[in-house]
PDB file of N, CA and C in Angstrom:
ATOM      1  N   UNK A   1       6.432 -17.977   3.964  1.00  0.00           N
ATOM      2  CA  UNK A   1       6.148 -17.727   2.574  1.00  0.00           C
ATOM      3  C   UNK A   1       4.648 -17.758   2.306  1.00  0.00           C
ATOM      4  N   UNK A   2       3.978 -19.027   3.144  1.00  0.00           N
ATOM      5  CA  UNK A   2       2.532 -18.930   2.674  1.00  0.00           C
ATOM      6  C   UNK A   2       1.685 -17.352   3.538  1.00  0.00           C
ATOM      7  N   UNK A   3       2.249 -16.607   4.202  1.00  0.00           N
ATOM      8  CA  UNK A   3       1.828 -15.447   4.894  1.00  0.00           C
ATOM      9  C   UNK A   3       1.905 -14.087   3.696  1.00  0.00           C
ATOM     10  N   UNK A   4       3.531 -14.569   2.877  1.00  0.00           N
ATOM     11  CA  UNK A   4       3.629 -13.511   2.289  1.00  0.00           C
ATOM     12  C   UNK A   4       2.660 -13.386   0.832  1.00  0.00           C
ATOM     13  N   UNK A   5       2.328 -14.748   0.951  1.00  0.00           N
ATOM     14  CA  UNK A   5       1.424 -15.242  -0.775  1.00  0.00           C
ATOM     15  C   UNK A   5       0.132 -14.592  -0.277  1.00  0.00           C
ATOM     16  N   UNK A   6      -0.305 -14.682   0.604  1.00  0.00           N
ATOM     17  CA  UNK A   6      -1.418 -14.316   1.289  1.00  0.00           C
ATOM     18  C   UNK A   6      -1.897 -12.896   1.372  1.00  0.00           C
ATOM     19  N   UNK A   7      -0.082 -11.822   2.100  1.00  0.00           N
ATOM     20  CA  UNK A   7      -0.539 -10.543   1.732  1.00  0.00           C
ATOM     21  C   UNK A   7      -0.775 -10.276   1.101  1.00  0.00           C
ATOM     22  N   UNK A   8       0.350 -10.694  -0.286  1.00  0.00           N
ATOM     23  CA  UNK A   8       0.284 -10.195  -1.584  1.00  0.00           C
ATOM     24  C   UNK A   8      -1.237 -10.127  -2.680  1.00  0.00           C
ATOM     25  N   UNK A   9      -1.693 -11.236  -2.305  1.00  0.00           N
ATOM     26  CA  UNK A   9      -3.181 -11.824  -2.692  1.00  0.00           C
ATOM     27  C   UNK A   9      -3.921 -10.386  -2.244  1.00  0.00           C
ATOM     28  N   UNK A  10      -4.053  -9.976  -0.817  1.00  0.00           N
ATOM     29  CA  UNK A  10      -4.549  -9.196  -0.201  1.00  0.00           C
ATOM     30  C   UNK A  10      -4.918  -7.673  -1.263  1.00  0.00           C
ATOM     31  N   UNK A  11      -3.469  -7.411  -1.201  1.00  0.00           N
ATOM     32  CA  UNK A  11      -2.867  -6.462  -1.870  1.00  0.00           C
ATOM     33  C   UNK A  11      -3.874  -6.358  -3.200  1.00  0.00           C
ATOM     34  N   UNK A  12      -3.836  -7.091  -4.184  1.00  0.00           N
ATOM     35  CA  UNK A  12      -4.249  -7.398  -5.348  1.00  0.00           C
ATOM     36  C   UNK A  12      -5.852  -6.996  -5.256  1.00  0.00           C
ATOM     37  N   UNK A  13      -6.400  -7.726  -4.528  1.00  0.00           N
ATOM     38  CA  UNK A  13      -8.180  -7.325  -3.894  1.00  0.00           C
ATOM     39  C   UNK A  13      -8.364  -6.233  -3.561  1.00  0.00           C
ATOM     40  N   UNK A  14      -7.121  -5.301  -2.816  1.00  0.00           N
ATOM     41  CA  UNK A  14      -7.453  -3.830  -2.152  1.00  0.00           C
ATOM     42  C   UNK A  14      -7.348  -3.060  -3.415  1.00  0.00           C
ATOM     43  N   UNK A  15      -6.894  -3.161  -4.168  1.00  0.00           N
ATOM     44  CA  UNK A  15      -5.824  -2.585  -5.633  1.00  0.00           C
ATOM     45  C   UNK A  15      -7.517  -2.158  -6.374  1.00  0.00           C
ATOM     46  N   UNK A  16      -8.028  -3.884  -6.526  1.00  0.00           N
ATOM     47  CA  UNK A  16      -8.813  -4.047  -7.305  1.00  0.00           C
ATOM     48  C   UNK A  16     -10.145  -3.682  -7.395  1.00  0.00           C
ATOM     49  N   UNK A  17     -10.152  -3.410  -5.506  1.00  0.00           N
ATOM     50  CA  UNK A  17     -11.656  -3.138  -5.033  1.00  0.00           C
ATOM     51  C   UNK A  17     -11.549  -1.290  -5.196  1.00  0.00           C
ATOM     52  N   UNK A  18     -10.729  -0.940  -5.454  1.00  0.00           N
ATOM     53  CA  UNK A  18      -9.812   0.928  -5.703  1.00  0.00           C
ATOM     54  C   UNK A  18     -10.704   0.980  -7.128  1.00  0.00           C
ATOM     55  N   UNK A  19     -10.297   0.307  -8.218  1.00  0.00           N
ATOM     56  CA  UNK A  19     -10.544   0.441  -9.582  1.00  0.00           C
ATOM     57  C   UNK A  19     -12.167   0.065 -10.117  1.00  0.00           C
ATOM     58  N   UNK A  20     -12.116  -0.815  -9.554  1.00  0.00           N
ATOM     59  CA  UNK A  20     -14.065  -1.020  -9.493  1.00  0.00           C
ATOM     60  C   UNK A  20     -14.609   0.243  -8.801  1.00  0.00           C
ATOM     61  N   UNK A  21     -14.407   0.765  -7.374  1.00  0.00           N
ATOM     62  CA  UNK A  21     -15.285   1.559  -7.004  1.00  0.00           C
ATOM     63  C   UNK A  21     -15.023   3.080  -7.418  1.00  0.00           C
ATOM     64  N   UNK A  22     -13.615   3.227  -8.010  1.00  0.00           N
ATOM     65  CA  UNK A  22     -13.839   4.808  -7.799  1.00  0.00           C
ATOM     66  C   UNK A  22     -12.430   4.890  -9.117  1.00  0.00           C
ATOM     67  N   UNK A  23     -12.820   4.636  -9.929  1.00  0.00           N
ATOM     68  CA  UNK A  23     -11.601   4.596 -11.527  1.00  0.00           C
ATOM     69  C   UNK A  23     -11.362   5.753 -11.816  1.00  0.00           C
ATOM     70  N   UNK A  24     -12.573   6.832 -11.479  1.00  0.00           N
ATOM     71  CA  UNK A  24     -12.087   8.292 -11.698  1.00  0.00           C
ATOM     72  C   UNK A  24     -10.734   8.920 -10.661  1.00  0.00           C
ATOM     73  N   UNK A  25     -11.499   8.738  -9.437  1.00  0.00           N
ATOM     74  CA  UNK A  25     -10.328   8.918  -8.089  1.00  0.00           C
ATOM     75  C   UNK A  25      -8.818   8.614  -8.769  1.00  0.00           C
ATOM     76  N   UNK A  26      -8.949   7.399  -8.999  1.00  0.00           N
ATOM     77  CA  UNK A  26      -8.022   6.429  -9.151  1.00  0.00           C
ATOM     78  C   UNK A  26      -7.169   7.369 -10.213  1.00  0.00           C
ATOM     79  N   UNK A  27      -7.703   7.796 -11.601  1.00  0.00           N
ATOM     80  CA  UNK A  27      -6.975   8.399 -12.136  1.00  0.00           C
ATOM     81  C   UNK A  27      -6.507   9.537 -12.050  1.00  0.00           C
ATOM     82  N   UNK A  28      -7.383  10.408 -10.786  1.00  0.00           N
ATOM     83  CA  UNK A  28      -6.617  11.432 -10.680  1.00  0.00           C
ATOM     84  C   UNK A  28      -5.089  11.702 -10.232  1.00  0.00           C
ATOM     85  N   UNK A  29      -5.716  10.453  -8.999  1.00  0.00           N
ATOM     86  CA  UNK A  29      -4.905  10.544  -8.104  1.00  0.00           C
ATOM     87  C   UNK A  29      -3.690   9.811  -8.223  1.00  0.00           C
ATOM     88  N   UNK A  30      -3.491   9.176  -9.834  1.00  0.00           N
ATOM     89  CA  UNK A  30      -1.907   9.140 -10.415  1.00  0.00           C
ATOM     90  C   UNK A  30      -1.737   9.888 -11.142  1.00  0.00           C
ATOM     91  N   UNK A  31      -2.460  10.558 -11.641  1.00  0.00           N
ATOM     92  CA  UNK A  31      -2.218  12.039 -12.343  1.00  0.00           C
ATOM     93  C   UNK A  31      -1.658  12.943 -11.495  1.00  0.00           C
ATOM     94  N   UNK A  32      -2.145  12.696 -10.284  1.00  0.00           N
ATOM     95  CA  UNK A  32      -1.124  14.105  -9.149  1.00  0.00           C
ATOM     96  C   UNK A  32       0.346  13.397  -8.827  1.00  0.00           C
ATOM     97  N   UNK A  33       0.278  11.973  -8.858  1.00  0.00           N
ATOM     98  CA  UNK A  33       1.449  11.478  -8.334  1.00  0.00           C
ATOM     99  C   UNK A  33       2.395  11.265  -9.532  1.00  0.00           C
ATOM    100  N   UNK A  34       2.245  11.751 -10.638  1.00  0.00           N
ATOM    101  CA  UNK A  34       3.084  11.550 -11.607  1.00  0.00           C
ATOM    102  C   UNK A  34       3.700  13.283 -11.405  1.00  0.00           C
ATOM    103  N   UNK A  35       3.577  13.892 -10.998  1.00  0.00           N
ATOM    104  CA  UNK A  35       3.369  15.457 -10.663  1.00  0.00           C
ATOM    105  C   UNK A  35       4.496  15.295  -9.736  1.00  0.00           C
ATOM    106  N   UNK A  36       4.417  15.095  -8.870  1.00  0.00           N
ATOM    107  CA  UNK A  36       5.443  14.798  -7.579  1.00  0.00           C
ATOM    108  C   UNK A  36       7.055  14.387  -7.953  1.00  0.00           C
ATOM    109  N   UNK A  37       7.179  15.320  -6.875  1.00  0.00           N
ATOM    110  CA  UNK A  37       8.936  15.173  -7.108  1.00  0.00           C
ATOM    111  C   UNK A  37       9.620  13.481  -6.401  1.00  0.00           C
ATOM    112  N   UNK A  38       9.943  13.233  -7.395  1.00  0.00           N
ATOM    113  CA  UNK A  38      11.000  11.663  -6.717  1.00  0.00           C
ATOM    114  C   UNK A  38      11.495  12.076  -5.056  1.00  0.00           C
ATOM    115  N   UNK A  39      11.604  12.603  -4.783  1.00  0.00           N
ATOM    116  CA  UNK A  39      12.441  12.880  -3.081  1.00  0.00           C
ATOM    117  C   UNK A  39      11.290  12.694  -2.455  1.00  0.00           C
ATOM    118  N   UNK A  40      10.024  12.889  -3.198  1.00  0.00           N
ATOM    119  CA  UNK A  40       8.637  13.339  -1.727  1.00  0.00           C
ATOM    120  C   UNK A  40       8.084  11.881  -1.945  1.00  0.00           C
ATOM    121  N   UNK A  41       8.475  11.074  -3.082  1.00  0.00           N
ATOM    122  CA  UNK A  41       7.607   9.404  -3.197  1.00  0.00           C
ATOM    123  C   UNK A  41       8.457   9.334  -2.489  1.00  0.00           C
ATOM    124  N   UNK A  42       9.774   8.946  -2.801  1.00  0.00           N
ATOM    125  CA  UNK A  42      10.842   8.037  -2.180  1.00  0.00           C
ATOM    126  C   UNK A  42      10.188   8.144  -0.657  1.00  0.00           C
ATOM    127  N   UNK A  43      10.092   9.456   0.262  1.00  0.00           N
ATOM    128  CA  UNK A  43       9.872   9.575   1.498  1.00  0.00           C
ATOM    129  C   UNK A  43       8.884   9.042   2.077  1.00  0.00           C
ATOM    130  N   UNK A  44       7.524   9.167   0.885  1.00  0.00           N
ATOM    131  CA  UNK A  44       6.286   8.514   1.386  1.00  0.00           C
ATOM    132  C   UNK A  44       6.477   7.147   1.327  1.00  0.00           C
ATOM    133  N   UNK A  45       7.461   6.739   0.454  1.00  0.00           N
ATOM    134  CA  UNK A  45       7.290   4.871   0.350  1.00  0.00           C
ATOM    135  C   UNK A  45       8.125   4.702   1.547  1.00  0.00           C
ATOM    136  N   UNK A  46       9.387   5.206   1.868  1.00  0.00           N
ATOM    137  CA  UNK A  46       9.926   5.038   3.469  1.00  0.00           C
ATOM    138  C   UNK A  46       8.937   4.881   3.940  1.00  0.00           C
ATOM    139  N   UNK A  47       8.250   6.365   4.316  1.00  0.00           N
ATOM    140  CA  UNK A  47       7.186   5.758   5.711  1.00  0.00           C
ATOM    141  C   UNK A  47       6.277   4.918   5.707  1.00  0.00           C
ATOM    142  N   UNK A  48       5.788   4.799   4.180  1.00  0.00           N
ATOM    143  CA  UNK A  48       5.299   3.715   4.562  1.00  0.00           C
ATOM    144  C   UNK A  48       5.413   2.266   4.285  1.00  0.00           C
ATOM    145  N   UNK A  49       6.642   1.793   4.415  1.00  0.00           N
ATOM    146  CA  UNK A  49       7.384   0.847   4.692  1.00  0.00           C
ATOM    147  C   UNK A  49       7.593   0.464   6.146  1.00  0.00           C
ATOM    148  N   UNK A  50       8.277   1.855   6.986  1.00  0.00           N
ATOM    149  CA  UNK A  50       7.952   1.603   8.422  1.00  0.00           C
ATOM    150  C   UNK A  50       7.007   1.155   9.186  1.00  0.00           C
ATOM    151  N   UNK A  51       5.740   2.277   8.485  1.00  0.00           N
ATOM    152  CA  UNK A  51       4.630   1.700   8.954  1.00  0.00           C
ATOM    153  C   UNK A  51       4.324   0.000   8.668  1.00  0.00           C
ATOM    154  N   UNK A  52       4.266   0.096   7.436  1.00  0.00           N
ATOM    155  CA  UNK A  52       3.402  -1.639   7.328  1.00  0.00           C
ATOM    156  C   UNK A  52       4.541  -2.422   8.145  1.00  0.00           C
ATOM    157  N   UNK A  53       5.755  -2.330   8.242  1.00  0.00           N
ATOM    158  CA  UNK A  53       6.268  -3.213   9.340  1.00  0.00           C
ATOM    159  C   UNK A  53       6.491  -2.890  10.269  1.00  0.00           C
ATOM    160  N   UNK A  54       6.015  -1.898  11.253  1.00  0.00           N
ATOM    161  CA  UNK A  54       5.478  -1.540  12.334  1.00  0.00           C
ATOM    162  C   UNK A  54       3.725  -2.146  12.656  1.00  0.00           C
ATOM    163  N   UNK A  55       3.085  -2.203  11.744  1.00  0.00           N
ATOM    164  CA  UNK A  55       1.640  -2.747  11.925  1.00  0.00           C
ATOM    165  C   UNK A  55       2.055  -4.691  11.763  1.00  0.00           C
ATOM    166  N   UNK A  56       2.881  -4.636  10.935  1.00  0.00           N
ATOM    167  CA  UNK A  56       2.723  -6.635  10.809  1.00  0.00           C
ATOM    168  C   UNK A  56       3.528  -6.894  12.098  1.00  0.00           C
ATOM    169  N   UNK A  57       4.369  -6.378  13.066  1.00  0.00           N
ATOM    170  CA  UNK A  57       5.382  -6.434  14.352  1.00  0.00           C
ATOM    171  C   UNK A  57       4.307  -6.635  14.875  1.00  0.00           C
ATOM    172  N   UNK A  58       3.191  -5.564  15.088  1.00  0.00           N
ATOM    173  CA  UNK A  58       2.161  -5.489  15.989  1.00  0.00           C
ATOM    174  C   UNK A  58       0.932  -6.394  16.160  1.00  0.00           C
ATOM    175  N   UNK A  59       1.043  -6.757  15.132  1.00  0.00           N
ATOM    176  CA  UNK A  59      -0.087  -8.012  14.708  1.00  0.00           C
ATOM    177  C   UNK A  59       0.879  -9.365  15.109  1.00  0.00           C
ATOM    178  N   UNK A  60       2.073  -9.083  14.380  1.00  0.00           N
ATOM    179  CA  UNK A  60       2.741 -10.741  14.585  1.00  0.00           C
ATOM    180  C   UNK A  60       2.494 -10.868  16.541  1.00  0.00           C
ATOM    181  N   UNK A  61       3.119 -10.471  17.169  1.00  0.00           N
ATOM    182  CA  UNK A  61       3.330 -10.002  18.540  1.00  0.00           C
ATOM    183  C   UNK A  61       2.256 -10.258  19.148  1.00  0.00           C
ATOM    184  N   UNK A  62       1.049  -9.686  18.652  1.00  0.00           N
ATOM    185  CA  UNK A  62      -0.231  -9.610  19.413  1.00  0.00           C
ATOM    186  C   UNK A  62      -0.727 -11.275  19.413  1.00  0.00           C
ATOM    187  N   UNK A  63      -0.968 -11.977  18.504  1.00  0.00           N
ATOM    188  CA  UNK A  63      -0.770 -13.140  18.056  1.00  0.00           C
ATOM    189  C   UNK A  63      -0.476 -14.463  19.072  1.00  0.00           C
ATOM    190  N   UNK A  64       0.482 -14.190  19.306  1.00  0.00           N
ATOM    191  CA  UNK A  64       1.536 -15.094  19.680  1.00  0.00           C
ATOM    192  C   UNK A  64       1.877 -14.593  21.387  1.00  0.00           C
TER     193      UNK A  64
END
């Protein structure tokens, strides 16, 4: 749990360091994703779901 408080924290800083440096980007680029068909998020959040637990496997693993 204290790993997952940790990503999440992570998460929040990457989010945040997005909106400080580039707020224009930022809005475009949910302006295109509000554009997008539900079947093509759904797919991108699959993969990348695989991925991030394909990268934390690889890290946990490497680790240990």
């Amino acid at each position: 749990m204290r790993d997952f408080a940790a990503a999440l924290g992570l998460v929040f800083v990457i989010e945040g360091l997005v909106m400080l440096a580039a707020p224009g980007l930022l809005g475009r680029t949910l302006a295109r994703l509000s554009q997008t068909p539900p079947e093509r998020l759904r797919m991108t959040g699959l993969y990348s779901v695989l991925a991030g637990m394909a990268w934390v496997w690889v890290v946990r693993r490497g680790l240990n």
